[in-house]
Protein backbone atom coordinates (compact mmCIF):
# COMPACT_ATOMS: atom_id res chain seq x y z
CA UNK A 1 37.17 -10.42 -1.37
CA UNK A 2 33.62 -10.04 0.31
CA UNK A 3 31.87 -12.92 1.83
CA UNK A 4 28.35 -13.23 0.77
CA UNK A 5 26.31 -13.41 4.27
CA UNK A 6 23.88 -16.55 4.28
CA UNK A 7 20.85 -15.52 6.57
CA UNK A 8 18.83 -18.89 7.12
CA UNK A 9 15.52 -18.89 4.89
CA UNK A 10 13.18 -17.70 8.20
CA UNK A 11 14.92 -14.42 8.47
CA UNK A 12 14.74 -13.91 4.25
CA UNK A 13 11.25 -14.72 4.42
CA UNK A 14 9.07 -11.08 4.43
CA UNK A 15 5.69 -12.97 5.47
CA UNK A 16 6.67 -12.65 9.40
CA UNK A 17 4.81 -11.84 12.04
CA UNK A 18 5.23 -8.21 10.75
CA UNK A 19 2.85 -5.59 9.56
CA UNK A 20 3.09 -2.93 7.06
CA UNK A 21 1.73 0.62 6.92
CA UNK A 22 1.86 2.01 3.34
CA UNK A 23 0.98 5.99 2.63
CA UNK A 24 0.32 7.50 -0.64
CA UNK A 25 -0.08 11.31 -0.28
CA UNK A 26 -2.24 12.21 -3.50
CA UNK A 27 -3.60 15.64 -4.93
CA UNK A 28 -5.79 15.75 -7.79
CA UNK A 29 -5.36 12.03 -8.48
CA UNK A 30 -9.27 11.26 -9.43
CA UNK A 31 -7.90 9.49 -12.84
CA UNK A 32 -4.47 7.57 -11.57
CA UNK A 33 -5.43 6.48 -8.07
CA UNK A 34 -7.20 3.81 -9.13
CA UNK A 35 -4.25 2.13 -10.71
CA UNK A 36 -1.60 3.21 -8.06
CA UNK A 37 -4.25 1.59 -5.55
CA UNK A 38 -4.23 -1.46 -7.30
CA UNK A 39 -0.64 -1.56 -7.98
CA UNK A 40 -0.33 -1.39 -4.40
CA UNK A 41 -2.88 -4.27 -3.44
CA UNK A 42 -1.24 -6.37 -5.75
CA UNK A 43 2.51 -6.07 -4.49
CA UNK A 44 1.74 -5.53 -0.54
CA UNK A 45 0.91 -8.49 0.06
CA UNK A 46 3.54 -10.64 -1.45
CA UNK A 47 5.70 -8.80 1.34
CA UNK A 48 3.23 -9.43 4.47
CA UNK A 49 -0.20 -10.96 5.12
CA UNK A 50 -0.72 -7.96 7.29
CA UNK A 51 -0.37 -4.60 5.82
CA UNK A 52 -2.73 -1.43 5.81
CA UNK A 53 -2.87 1.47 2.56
CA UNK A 54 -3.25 4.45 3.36
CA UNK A 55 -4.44 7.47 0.65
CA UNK A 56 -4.04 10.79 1.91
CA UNK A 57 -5.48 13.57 -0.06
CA UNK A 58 -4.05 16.74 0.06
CA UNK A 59 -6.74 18.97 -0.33
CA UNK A 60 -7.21 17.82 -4.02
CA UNK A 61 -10.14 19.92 -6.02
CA UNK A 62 -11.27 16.92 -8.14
CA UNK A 63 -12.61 13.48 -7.30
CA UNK A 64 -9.87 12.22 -5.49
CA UNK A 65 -11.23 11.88 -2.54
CA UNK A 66 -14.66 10.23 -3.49
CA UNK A 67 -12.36 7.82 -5.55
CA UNK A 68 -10.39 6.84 -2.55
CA UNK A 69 -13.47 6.48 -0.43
CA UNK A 70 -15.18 3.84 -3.35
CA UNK A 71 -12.35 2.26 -2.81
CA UNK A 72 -12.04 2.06 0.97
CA UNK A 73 -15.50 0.75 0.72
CA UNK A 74 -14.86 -2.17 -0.84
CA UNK A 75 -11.15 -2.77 0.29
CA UNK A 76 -11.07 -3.59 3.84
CA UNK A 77 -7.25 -2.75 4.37
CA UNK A 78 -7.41 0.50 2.32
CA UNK A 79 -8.05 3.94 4.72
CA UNK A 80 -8.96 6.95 3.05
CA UNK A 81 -7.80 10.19 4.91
């Protein structure tokens, strides 16, 4: 029968001294980003206090680009590329 391995609660605990570099590749995304965006800014940082998101836009022919942008403006750990 397996053992269940016990790590003690420092190593369990995701809010190290670790950062986090998320990517979302997007194309013609103008009308979900927004939420995926959000989603995002409200799950990264239950895992770390220091984490980046990064939208990458794959040479979308809508808004998608000027969306991520807005929101890089106001989000300081968002990057739009």
């Amino acid at each position: 029968m397996a053992r269940a391995v016990r790590f003690p609660a420092q190593e369990r605990n995701p809010r190290l001294d670790r950062s986090l570099s998320a990517l979302i590749a997007v194309r013609n995304a103008q009308s979900t980003l927004r939420a995926a965006v959000f989603e995002m800014l409200d799950v990264l940082p239950e895992l770390t206090s220091r984490f980046e998101l990064i939208v990458i836009d794959d040479c979308s022919t809508d808004a998608t680009i000027e969306v991520a942008d807005e929101l890089a403006a106001v989000y300081p750990q968002l990057f739009a590329i």
